[in-house]
Protein backbone atom coordinates (compact mmCIF):
# COMPACT_ATOMS: atom_id res chain seq x y z
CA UNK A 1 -84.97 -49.57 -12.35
CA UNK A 2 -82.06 -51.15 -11.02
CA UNK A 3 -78.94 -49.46 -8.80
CA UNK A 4 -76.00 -50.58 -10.34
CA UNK A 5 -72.98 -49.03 -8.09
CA UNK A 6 -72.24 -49.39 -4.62
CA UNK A 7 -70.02 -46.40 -5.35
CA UNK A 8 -71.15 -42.88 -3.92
CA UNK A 9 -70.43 -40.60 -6.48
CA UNK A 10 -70.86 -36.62 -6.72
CA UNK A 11 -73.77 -34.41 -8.78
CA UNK A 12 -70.19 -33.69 -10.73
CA UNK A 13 -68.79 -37.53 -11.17
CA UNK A 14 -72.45 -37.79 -12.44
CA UNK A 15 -72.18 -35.29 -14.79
CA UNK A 16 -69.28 -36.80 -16.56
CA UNK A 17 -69.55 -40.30 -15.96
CA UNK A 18 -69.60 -42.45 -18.78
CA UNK A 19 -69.91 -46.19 -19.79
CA UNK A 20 -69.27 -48.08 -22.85
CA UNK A 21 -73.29 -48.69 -23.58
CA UNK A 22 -76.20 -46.68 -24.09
CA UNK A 23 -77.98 -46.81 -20.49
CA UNK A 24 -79.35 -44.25 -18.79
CA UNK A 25 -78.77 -43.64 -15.44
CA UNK A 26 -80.26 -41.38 -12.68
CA UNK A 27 -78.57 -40.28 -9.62
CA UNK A 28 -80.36 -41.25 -6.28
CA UNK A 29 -78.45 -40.49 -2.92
CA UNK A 30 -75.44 -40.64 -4.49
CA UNK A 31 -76.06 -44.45 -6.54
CA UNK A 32 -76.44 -44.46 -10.04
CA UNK A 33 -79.74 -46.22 -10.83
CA UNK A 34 -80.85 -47.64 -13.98
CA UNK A 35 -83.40 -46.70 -15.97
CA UNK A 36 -85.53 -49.51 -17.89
CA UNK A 37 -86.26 -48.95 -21.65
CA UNK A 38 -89.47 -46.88 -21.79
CA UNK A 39 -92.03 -48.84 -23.99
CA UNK A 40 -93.16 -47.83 -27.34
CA UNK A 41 -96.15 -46.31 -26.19
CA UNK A 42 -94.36 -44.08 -23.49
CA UNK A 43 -92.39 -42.66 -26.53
CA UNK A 44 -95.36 -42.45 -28.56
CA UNK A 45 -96.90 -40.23 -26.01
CA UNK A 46 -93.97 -38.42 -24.83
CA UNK A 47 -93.32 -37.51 -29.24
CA UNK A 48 -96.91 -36.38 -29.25
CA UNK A 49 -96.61 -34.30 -26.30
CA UNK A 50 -93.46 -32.62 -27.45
CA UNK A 51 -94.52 -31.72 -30.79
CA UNK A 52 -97.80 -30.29 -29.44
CA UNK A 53 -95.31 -28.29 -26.73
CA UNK A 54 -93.15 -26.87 -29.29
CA UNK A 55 -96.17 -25.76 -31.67
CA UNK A 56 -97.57 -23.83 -29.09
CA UNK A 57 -94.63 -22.20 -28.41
CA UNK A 58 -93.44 -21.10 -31.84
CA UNK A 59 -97.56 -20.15 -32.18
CA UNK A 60 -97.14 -18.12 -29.12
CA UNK A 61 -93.36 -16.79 -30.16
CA UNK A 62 -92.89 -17.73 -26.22
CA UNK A 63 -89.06 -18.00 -25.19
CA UNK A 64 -89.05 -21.24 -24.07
CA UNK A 65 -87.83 -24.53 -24.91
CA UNK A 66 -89.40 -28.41 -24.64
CA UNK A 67 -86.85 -31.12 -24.48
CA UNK A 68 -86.98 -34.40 -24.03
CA UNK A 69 -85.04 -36.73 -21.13
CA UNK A 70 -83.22 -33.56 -20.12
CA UNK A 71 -81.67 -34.27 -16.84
CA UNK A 72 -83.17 -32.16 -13.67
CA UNK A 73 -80.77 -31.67 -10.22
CA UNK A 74 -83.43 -32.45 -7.51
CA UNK A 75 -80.55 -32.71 -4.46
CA UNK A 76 -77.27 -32.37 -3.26
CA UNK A 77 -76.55 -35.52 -4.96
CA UNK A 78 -79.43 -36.28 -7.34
CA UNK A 79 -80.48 -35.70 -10.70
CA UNK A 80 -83.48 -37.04 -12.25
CA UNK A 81 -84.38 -38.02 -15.87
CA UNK A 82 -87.75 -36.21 -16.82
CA UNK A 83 -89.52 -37.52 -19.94
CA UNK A 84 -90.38 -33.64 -20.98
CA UNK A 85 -89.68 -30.31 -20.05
CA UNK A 86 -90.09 -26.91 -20.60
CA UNK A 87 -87.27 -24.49 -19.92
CA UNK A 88 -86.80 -20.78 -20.36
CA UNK A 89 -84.58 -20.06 -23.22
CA UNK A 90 -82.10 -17.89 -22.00
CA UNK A 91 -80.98 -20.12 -19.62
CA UNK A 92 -80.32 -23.03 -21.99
CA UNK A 93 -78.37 -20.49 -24.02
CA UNK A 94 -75.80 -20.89 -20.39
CA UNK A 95 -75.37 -24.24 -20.85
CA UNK A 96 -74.86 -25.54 -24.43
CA UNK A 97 -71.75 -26.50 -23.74
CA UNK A 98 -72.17 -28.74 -20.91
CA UNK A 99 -74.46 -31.53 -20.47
CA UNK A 100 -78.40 -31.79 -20.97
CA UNK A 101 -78.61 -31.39 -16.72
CA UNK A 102 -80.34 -28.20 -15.41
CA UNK A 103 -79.85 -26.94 -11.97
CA UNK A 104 -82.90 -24.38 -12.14
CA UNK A 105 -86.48 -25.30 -11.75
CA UNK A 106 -87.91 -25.60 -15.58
CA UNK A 107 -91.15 -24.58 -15.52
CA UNK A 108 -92.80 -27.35 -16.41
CA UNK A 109 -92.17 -31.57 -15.94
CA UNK A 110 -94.06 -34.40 -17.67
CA UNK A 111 -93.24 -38.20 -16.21
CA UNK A 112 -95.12 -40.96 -18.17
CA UNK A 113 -95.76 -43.59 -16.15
CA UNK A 114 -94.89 -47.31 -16.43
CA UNK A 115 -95.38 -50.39 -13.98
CA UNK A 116 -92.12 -50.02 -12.74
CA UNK A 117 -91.87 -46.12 -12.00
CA UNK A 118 -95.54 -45.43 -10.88
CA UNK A 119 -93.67 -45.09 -7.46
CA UNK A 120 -90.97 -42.80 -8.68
CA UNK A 121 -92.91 -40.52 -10.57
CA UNK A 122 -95.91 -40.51 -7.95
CA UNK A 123 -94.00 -40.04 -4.88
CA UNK A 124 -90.47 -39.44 -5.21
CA UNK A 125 -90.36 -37.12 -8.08
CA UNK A 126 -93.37 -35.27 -6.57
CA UNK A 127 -91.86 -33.93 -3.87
CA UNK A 128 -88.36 -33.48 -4.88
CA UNK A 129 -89.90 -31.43 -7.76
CA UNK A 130 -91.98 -29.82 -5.41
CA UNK A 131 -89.01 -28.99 -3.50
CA UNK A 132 -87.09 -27.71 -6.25
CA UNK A 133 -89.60 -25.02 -7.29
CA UNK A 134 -91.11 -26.47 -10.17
CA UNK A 135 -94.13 -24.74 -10.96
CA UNK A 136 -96.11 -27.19 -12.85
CA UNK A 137 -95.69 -31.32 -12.75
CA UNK A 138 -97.87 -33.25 -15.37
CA UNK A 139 -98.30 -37.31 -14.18
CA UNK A 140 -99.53 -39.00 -17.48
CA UNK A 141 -100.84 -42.63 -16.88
CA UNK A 142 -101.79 -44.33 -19.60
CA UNK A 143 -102.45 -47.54 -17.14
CA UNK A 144 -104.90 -45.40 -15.03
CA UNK A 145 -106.08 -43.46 -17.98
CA UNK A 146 -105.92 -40.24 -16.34
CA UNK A 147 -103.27 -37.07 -16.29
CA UNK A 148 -102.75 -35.27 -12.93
CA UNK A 149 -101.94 -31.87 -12.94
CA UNK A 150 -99.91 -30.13 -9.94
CA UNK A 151 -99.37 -26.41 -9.40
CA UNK A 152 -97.31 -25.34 -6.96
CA UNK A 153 -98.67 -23.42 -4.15
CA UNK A 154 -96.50 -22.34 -1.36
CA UNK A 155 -94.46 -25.28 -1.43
CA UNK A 156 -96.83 -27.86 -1.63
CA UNK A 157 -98.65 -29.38 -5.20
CA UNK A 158 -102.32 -29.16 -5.70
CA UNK A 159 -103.19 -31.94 -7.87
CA UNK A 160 -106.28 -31.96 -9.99
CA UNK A 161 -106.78 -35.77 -11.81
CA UNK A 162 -108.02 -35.82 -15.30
CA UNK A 163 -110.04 -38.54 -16.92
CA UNK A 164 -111.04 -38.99 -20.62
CA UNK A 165 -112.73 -36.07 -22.55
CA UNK A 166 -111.42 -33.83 -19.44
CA UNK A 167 -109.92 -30.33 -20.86
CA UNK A 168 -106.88 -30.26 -19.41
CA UNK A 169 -105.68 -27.07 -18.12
CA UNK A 170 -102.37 -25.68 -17.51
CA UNK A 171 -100.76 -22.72 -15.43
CA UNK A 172 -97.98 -22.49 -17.95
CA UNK A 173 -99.98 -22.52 -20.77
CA UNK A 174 -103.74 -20.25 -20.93
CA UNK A 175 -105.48 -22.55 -23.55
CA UNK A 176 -104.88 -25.85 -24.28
CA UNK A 177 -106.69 -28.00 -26.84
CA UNK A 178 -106.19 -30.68 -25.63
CA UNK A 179 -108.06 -33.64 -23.47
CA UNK A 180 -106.92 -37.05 -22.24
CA UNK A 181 -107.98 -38.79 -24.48
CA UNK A 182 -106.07 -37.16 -27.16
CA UNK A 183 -103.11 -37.53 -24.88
CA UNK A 184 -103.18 -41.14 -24.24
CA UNK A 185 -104.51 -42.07 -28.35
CA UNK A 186 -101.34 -40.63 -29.11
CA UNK A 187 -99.83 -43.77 -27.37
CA UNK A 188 -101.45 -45.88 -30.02
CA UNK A 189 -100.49 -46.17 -33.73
């Protein structure tokens, strides 16, 4: 991850701000920063993860929505890039014809962790997702081999950490089938 502007430029220039190659860029204070390539394995997991997402939710005829590197506003002037999340239908339906940025808490975040974001996605994104009302953060670390869970309670995240054959279990979702383990073998081929 790498700034790349010295320019300050609005939640708005962000929205519309284009370049001639396929980067992706998050928005930081105002910078736009560069996002590294995720690795294979980070998009293994974060395929696995949204298929098992959107089963459960046609299974469960719930009105929600998983997507992929949908943008989240955190701040005044910063959006991030989550690897998954799951938003409430209806308001998607609001947006279609604007770009894949909400401005709403979704409901629930997943951030895969590499070398270079552990930071990020510990410590930044933690608490500006925290602060932003979203009800359920999901740290996956395939380096660590563990998933950390956070549910917001009154403003602050409870974390429980997750190791191997650990159940994990989820606010959004009653019953999950689903361990470590077959989280972070989905990073494999």
């Amino acid at each position: 991850m790498s700034q790349t502007s010295e320019k300050i430029f609005s939640f708005e220039d962000y929205c519309t701000y284009r370049d001639e190659s396929d980067h992706r860029y998050e928005l930081v204070d105002g910078k736009l920063v560069l996002m590294n390539p995720p690795s294979f394995q980070h998009l293994l997991i974060a395929k696995f993860l949204e298929g098992y997402f959107d089963q459960l939710i046609r299974e469960k005829s719930l009105p929600l929505l998983c997507f992929k590197e949908a943008g989240v506003r955190t701040g005044w002037r910063k959006s991030r890039i989550s690897d998954l999340c799951i938003i409430e239908a209806n308001i998607i339906q609001e947006l279609l014809g604007q770009s894949a940025i909400v401005e709403i808490a979704p409901l629930l975040i997943v951030e895969i962790i590499s070398p270079e974001s552990r930071t990020r996605d510990y410590r930044y994104k933690r608490s500006e997702y925290a602060a932003l009302g979203v009800d359920e953060y999901w740290i996956v670390d395939p380096i660590n081999k563990t998933i950390t869970i956070l549910l917001l309670e009154e403003g602050l995240y409870e974390e429980t950490v997750y190791h191997s054959s650990d159940q994990l279990v989820s606010r959004l979702f009653s019953k999950l089938d689903l361990t470590v383990d077959h989280v972070l073998l989905s990073g494999n081929l």
